[in-house]
Protein backbone atom coordinates (compact mmCIF):
# COMPACT_ATOMS: atom_id res chain seq x y z
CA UNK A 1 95.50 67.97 41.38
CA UNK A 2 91.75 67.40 40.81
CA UNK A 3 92.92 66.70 37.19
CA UNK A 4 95.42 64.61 38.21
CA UNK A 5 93.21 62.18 40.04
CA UNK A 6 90.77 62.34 37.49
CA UNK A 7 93.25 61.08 34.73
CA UNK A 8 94.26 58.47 37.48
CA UNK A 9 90.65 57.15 38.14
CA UNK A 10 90.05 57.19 34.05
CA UNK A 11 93.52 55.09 33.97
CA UNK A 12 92.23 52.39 37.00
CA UNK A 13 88.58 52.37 35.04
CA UNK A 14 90.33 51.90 31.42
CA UNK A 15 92.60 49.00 32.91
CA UNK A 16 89.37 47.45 35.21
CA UNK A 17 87.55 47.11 31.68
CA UNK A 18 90.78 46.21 29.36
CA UNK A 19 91.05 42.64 32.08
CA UNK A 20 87.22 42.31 32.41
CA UNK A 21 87.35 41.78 28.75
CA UNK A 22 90.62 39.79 29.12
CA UNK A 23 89.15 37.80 31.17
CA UNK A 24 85.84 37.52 29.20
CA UNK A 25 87.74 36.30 26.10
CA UNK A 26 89.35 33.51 28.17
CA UNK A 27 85.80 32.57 29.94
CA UNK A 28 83.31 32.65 27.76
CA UNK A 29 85.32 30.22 24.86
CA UNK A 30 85.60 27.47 28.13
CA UNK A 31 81.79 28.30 29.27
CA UNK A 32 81.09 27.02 25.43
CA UNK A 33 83.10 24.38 25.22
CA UNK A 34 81.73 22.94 28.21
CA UNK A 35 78.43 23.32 28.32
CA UNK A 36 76.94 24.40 25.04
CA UNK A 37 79.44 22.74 22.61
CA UNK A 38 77.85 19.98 20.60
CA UNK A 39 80.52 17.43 21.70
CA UNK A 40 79.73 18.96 25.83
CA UNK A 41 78.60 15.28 26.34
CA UNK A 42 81.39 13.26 25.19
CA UNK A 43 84.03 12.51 28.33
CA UNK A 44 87.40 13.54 28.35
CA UNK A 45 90.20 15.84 30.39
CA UNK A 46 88.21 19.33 31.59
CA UNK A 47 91.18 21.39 31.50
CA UNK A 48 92.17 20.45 28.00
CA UNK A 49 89.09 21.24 27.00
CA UNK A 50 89.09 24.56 29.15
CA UNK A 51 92.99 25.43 27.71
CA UNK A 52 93.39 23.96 24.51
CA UNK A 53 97.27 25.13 24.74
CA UNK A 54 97.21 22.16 27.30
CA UNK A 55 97.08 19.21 24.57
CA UNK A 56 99.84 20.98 22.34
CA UNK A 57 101.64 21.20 24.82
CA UNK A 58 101.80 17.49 25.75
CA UNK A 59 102.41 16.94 22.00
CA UNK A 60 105.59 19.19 21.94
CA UNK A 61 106.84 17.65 25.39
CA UNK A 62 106.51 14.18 23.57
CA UNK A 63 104.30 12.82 25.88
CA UNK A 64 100.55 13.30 24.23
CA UNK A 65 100.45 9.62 23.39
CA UNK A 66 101.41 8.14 27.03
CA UNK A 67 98.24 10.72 28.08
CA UNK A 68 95.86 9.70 25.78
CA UNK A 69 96.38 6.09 26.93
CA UNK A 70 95.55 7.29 30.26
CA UNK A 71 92.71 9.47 29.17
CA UNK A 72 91.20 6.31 27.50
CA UNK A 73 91.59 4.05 30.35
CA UNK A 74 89.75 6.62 32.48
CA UNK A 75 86.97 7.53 30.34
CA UNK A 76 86.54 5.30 27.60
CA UNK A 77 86.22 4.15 24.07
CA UNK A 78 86.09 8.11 22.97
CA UNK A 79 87.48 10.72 24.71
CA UNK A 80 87.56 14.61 24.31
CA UNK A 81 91.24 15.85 23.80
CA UNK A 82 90.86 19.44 22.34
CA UNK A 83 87.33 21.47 22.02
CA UNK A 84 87.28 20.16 18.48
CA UNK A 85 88.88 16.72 18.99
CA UNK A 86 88.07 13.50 19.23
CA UNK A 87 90.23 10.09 20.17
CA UNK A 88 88.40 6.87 19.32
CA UNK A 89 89.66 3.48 20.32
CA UNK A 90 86.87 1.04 18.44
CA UNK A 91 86.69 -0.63 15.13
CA UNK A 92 83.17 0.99 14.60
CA UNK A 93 84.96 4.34 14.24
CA UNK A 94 88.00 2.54 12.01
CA UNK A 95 85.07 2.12 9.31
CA UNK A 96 83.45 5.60 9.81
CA UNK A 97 86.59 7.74 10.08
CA UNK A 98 88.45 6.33 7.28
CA UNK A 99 86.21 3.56 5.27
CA UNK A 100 85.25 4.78 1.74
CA UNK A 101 82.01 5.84 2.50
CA UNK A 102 83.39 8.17 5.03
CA UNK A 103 86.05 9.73 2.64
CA UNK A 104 87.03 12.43 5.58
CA UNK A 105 89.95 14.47 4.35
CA UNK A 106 93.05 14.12 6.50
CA UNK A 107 94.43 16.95 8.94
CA UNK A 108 97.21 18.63 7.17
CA UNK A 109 100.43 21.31 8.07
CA UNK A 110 101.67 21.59 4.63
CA UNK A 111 104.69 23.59 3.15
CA UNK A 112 105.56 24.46 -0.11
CA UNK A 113 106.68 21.00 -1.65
CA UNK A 114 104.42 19.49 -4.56
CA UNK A 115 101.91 17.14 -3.02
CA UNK A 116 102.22 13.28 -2.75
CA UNK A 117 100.81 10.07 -2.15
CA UNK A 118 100.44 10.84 1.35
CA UNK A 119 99.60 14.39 1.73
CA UNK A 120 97.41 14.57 -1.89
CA UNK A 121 94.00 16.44 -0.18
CA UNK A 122 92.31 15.87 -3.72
CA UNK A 123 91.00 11.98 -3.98
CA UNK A 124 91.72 12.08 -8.01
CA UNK A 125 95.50 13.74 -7.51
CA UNK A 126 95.72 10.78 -4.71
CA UNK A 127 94.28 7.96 -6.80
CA UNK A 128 96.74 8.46 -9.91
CA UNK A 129 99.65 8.26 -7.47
CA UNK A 130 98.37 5.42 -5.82
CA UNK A 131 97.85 3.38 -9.50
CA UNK A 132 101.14 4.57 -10.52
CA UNK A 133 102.84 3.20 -7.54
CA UNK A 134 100.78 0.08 -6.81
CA UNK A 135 102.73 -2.08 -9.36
CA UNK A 136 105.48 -2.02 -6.96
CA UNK A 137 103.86 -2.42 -3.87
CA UNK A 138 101.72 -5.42 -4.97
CA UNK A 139 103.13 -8.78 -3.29
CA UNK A 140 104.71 -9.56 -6.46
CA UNK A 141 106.20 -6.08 -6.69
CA UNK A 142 108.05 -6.20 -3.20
CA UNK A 143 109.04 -9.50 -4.04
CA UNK A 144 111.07 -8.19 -6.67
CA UNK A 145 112.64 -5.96 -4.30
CA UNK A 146 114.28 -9.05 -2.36
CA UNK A 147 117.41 -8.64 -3.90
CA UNK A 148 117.99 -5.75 -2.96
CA UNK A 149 116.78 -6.25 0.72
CA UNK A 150 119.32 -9.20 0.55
CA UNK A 151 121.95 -7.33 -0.41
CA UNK A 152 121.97 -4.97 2.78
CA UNK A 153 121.10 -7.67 4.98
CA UNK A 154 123.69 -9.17 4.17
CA UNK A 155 125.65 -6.23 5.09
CA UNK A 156 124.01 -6.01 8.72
CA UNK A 157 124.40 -9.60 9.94
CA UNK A 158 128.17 -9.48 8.23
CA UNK A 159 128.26 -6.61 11.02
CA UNK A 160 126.37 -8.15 13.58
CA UNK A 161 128.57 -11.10 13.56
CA UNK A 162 131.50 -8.97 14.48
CA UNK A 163 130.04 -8.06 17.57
CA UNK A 164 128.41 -11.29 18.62
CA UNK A 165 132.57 -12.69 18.17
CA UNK A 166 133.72 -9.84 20.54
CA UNK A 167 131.22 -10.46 22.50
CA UNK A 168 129.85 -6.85 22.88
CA UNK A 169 126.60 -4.98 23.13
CA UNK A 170 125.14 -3.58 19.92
CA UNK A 171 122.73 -1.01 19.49
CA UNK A 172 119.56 -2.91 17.67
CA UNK A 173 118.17 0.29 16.96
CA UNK A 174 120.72 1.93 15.08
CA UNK A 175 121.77 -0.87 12.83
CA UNK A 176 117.82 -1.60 12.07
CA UNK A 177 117.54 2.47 11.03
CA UNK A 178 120.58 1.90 8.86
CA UNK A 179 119.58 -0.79 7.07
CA UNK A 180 116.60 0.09 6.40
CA UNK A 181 117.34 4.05 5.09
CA UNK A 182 120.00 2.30 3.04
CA UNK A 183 117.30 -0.13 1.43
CA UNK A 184 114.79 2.75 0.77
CA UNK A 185 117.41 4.87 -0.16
CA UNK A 186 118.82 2.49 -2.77
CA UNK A 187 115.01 2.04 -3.88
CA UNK A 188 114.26 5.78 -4.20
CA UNK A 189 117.16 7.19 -5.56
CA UNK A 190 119.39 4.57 -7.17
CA UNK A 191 121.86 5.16 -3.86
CA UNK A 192 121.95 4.33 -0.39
CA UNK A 193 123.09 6.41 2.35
CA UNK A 194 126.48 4.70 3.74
CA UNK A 195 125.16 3.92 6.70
CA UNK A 196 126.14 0.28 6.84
CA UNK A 197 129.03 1.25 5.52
CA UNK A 198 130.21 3.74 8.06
CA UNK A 199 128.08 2.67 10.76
CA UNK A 200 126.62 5.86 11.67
CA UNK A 201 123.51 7.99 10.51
CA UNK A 202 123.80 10.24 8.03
CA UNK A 203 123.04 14.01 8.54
CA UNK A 204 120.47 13.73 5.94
CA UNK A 205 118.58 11.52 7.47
CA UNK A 206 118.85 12.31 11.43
CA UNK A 207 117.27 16.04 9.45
CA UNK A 208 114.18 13.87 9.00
CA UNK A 209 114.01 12.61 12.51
CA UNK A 210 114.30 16.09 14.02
CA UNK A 211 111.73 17.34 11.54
CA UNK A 212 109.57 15.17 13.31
CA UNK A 213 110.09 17.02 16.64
CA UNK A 214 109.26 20.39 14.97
CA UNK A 215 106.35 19.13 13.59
CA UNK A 216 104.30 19.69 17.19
CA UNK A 217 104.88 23.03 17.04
CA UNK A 218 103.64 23.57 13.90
CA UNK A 219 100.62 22.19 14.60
CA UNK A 220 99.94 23.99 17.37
CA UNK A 221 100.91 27.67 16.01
CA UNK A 222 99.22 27.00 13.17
CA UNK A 223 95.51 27.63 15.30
CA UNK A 224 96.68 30.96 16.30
CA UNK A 225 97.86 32.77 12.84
CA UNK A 226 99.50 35.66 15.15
CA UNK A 227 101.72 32.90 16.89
CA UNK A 228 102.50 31.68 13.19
CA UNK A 229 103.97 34.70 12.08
CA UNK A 230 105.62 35.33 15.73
CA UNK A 231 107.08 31.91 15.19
CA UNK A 232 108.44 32.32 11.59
CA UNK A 233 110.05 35.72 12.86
CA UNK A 234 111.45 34.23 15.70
CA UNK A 235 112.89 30.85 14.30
CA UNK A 236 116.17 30.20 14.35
CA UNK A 237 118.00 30.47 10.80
CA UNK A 238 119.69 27.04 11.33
CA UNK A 239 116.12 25.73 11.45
CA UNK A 240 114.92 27.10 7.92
CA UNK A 241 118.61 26.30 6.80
CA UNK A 242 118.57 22.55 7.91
CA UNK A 243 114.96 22.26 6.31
CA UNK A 244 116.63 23.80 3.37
CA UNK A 245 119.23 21.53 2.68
CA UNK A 246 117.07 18.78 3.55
CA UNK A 247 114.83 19.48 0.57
CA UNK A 248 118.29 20.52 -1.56
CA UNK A 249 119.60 16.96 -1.10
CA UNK A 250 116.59 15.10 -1.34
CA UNK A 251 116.15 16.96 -4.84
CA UNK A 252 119.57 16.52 -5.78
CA UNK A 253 119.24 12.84 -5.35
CA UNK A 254 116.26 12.78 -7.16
CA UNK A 255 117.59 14.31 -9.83
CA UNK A 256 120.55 12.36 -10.56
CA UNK A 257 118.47 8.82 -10.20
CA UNK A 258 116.20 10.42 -12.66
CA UNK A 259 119.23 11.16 -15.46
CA UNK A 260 121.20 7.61 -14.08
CA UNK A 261 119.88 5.46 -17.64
CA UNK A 262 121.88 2.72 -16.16
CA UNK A 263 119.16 2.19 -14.00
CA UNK A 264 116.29 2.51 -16.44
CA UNK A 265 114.34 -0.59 -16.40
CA UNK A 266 115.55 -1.75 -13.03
CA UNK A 267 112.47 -1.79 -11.41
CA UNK A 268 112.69 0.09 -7.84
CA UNK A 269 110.91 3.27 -7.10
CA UNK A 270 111.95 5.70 -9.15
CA UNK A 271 111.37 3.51 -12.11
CA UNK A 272 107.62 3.00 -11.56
CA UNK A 273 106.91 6.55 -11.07
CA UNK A 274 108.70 7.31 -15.02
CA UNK A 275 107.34 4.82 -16.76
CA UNK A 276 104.00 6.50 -16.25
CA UNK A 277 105.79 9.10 -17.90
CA UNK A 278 103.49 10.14 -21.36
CA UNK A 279 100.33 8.40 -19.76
CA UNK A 280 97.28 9.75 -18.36
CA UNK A 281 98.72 9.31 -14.72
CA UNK A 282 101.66 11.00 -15.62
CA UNK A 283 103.66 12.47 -12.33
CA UNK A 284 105.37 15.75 -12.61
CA UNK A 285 108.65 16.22 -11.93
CA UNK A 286 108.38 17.93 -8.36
CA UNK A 287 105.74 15.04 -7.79
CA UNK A 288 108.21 12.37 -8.56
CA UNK A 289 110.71 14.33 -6.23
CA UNK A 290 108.38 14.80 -3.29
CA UNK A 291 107.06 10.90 -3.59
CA UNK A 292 110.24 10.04 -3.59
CA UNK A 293 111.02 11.98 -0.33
CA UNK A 294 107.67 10.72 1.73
CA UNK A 295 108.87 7.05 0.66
CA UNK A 296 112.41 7.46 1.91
CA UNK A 297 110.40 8.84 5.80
CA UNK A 298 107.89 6.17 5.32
CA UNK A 299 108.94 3.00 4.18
CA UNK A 300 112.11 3.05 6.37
CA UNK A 301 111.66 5.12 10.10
CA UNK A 302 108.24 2.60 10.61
CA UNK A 303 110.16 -1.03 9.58
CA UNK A 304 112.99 0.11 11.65
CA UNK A 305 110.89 0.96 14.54
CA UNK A 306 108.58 -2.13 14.15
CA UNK A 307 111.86 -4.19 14.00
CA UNK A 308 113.25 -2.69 16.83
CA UNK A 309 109.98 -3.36 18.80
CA UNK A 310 109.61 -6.90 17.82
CA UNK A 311 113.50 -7.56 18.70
CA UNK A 312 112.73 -5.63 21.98
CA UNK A 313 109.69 -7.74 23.31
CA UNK A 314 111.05 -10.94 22.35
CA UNK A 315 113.92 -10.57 24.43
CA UNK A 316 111.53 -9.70 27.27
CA UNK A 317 109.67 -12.62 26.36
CA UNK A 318 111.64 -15.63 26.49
CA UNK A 319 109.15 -18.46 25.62
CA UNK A 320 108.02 -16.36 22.75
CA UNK A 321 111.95 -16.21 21.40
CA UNK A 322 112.79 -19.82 21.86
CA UNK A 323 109.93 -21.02 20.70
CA UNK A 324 110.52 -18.61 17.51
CA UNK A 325 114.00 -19.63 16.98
CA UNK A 326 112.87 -23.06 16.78
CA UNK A 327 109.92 -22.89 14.44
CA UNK A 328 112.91 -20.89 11.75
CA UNK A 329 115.76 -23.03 12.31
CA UNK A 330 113.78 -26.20 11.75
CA UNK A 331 111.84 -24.53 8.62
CA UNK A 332 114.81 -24.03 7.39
CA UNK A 333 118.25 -25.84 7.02
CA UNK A 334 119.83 -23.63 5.37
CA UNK A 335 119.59 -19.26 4.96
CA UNK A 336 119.60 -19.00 1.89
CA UNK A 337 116.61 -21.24 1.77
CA UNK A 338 115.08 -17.78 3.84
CA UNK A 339 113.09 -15.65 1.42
CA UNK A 340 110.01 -13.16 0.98
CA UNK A 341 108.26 -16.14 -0.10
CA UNK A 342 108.78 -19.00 2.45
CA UNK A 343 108.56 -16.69 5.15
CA UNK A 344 105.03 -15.74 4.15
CA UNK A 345 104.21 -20.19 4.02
CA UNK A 346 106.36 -21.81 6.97
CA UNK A 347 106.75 -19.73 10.02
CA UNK A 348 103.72 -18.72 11.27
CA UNK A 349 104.53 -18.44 14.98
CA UNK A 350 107.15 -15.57 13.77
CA UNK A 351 104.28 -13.85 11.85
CA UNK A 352 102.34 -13.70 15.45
CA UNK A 353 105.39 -12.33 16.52
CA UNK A 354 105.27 -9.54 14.09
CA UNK A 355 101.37 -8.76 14.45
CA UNK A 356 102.18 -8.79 18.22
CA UNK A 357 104.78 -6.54 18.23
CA UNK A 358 102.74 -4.24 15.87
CA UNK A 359 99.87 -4.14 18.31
CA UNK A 360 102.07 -3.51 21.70
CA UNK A 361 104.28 -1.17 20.06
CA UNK A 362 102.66 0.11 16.65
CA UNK A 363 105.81 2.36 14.95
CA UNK A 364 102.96 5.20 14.72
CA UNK A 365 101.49 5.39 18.49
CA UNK A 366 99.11 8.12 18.10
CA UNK A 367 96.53 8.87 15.43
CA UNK A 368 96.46 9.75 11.79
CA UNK A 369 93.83 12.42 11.76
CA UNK A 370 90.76 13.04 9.79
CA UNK A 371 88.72 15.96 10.27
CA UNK A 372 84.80 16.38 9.19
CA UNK A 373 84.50 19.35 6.51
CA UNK A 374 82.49 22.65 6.86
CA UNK A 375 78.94 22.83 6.84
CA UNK A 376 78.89 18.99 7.81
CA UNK A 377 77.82 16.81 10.14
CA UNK A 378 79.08 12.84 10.81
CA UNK A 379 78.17 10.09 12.63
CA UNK A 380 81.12 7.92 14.07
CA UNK A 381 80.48 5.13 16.34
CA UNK A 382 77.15 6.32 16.89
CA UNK A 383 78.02 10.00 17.92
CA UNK A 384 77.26 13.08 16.06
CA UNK A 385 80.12 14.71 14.99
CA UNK A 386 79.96 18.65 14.08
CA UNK A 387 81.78 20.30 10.97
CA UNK A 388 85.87 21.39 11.46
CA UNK A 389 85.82 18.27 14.38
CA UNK A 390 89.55 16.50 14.04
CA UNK A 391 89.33 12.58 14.99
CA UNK A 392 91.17 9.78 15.07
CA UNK A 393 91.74 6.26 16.09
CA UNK A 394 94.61 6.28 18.39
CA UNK A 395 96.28 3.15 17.54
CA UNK A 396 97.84 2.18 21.17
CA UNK A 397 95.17 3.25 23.04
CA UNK A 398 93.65 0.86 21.26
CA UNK A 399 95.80 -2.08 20.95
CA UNK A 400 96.72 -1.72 24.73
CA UNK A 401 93.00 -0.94 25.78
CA UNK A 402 92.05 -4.02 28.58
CA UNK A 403 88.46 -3.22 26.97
CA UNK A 404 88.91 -4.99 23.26
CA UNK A 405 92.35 -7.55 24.48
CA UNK A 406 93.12 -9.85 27.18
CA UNK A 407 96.40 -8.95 29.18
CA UNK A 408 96.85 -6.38 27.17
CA UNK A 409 99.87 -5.00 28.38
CA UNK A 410 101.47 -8.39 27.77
CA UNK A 411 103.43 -9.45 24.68
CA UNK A 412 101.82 -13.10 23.57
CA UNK A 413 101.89 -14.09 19.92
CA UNK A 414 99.41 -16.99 20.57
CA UNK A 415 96.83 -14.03 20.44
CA UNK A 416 97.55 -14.33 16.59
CA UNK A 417 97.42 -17.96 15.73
CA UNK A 418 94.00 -20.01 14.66
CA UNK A 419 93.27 -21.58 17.89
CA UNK A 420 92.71 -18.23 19.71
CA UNK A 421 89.91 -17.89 18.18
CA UNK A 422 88.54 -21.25 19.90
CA UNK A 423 85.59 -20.67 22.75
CA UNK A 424 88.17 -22.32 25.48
CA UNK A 425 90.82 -19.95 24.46
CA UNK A 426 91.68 -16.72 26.85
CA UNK A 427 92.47 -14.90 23.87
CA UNK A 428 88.91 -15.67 22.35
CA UNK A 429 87.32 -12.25 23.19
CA UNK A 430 90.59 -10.16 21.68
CA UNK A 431 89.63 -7.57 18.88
CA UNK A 432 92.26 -8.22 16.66
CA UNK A 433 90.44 -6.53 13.99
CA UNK A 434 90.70 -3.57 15.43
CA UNK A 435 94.67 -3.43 15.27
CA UNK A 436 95.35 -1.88 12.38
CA UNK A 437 99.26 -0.83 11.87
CA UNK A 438 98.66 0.52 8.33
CA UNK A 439 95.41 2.14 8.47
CA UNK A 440 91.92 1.21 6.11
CA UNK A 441 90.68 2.79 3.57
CA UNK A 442 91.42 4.04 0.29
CA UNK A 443 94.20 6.17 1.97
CA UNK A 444 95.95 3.50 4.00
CA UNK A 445 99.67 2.74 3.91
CA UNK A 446 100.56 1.99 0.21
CA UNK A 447 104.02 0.45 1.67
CA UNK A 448 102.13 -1.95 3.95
CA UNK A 449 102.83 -5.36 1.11
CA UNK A 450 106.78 -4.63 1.20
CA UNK A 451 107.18 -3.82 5.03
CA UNK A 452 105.35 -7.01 6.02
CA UNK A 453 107.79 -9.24 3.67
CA UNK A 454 111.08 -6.54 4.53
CA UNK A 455 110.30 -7.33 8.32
CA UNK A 456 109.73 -11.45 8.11
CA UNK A 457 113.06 -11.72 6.40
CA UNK A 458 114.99 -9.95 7.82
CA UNK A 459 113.72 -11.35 11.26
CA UNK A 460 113.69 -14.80 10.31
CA UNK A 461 117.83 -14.62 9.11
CA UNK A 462 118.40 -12.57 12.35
CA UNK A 463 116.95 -15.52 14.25
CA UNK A 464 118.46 -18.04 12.12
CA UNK A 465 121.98 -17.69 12.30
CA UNK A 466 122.27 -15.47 15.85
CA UNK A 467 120.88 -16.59 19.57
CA UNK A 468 119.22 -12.89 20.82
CA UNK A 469 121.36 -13.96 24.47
CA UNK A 470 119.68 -10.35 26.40
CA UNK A 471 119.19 -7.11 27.03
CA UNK A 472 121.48 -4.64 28.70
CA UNK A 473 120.40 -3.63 31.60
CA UNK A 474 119.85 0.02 30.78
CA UNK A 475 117.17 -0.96 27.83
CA UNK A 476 114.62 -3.04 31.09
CA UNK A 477 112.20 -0.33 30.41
CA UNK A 478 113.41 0.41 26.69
CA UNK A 479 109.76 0.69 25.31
CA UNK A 480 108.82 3.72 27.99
CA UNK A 481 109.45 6.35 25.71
CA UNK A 482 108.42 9.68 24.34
CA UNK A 483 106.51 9.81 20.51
CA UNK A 484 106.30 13.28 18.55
CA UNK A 485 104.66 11.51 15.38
CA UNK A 486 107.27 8.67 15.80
CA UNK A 487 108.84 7.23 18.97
CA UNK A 488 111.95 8.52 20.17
CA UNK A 489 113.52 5.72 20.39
CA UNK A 490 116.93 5.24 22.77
CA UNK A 491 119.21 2.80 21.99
CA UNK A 492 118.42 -1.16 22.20
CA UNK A 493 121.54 -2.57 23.46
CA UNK A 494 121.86 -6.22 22.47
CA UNK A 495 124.29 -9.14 23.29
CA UNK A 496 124.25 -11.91 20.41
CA UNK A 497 126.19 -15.03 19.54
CA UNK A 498 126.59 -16.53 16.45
CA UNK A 499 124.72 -19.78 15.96
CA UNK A 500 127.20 -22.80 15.74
């Protein structure tokens, strides 16, 4: 019996110590992070800085950006999101977190694809993808695009017009993400992805949009290694098998562009990245894949999303749309006088529309993150910055912040045009430099040329030939929505008529 109890007391004493240190481990990381960590000063949520788990969290639940806008609001120009985090909303920290003196590498979850224009961690890898793909980003580069872009416009208001003569609804955001994946696609691979055609998304790419939801996840596992390798165990086999065929098709694609000699010569994506073929920038063949696969996510899910925005506000924004649809239709008499070109000389007001939109509803909300290497230090807006410290500049934080713009949470294109820059203007105090859709830097979006002529034609012949009548009811709040990378956007019902 005496044995007994003795066993029992060594049992209660063994446990006693096994949740002291428990509860040890848990305290003494927070007792760090809040009052000897070398960012202890810098504001920001307590309890995400206490339970880290608490900010991926938000990320997976969609809602990270919506709470960093708050976070900002309550504490500032720079806020503390993570122990090792930092969320900047000023153009100071635009210049030291991803200007070329800076050079900080970006935050990374990769996989086993080659590496490419975006994800390239080594500057030289990145700067002979970036000179073999500039020739066709250059303004005269996406100019040559146009017919192309004309061709599936085309195609959308030939749809479009169908529903404005019945009279009906029609989902803005779909037929934006189909023509727009069937541009890029055409561009990439020599082949669209019939979504004009059959009106509906393809598998292929609604695989990329919930890649995008997977991706918080993988973020967050990756800072525990044990949950990593819990997580691989445990993931579903349709997972791996839809990433899978993602990467099969994207290939296949890829590969039958690159034996099509039809298409040699013709100029679109696929054709820049061979002709460095035998050169000094030479791309490999799984480089020329995987470019081909970050240009298909890139230069179509933001343009659709931007257009979507723009289309959304407008219609919330009456005096902005009629006053719009007047500058086009009396720049131009006629659409096919519409084009890359004139768009970029006579309609100004619709290019304030455009920055606008991009600053009240950028098509990335968050923050492309950099993250100060080991053994260094940085200085960013002034603050010292510790080694392994991830930062950003959240982009609508910014753009929305009452601190750097003027009713902020308005949409006004005047904001954008010379005389707000005037001393008697309201507007005179905005920071429009600090909007910046498409990053700085050596490393900002390489697409940036084509999107900004894609987007001013395509919304100067929507304007053109259709009256944007209203919204459906259901779509009031349309822009309240969750973001995991990119916003999740719900569909923008639309009622048009054709212009007589």
């Amino acid at each position: 019996m005496a044995s007994m109890f003795n066993e029992m007391s060594s049992a209660g004493v063994y446990a006693a110590v096994v949740a002291i240190l428990l509860l040890l481990s848990l305290a003494l990381p927070a007792v760090y992070n809040l009052y000897f960590h070398p960012l202890r000063a810098v504001p920001g949520p307590r309890s995400w800085v206490i339970f880290p788990l608490l900010r991926h969290y938000a990320a997976i639940a969609g809602t990270l950006d919506e709470q960093s806008r708050r976070f900002h609001v309550k504490y500032g120009d720079v806020v503390r999101t993570h122990p090792n985090e930092l969320s900047f909303t000023t153009t100071a920290a635009w210049k030291d977190i991803y200007g070329p003196v800076a050079n900080l590498p970006k935050v990374m979850v990769y996989d086993e694809e080659a590496r490419n224009v975006f994800n390239a961690e080594d500057n030289a890898v990145h700067g002979r993808m970036r000179r073999v793909l500039n020739p066709i980003f250059s303004e005269r580069g996406a100019r040559s695009l146009e017919p192309t872009v004309k061709h599936y416009a085309d195609k959308l208001f030939a749809k479009l017009a169908v529903y404005a003569k019945e009279d009906r609804y029609v989902d803005m955001t779909m037929h934006w993400n189909l023509t727009t994946f069937d541009i890029i696609g055409k561009l990439a691979f020599g082949e669209d992805f019939d979504g004009l055609a059959n009106g509906r998304i393809h598998p292929w790419v609604k695989n990329i949009f919930d890649t995008f939801k997977i991706l918080p996840i993988i973020i967050a596992v990756s800072e525990y290694p044990l949950l990593m390798r819990l997580m691989k165990a445990l993931m579903p086999r349709s997972v791996a098998e839809s990433r899978e065929a993602h990467v099969a098709q994207s290939h296949d694609k890829a590969r039958r562009r690159m034996r099509n000699e039809s298409l040699k010569d013709s100029g679109d994506f696929m054709d820049t990245m061979m002709r460095a073929q035998g050169t000094e920038d030479e791309l490999s063949v799984g480089e020329i894949m995987a470019n081909s696969n970050i240009l298909i996510i890139a230069g179509s899910e933001t343009s659709a999303t931007a257009l979507s925005g723009i289309v959304y506000w407008l219609l919330r924004s009456p005096g902005a749309l009629a006053r719009v649809t007047q500058e086009v239709r009396q720049a131009f008499e006629r659409d096919d006088e519409i084009t890359m070109a004139s768009t970029a000389q006579k309609v100004p007001y619709l290019l304030a529309c455009i920055q606008e939109g991009l600053r009240i509803y950028p098509p990335g909300a968050g923050s492309i993150q950099r993250y100060v290497p080991s053994n260094e230090t940085r200085v960013v807006d002034g603050i010292v910055v510790p080694a392994r410290t991830k930062l950003g500049v959240h982009h609508s934080a910014a753009y929305t912040s009452s601190r750097h713009f003027h009713r902020p949470l308005e949409y006004i294109p005047d904001r954008w045009l010379p005389a707000a820059s005037e001393v008697n203007s309201p507007f005179h105090g905005d920071n429009r430099a600090l909007v910046q859709p498409f990053s700085v830097g050596a490393r900002n979006c390489i697409g940036q040329t084509f999107a900004r002529n894609e987007m001013r034609y395509l919304l100067a012949r929507l304007v053109f030939r259709f009256d944007l009548l209203s919204l459906a009811p259901e779509c009031a709040a349309w822009h309240e929505q969750r973001s995991f990378v990119i916003w999740e956007k719900s569909p923008l019902m639309v009622r048009l008529r054709e212009r007589q």
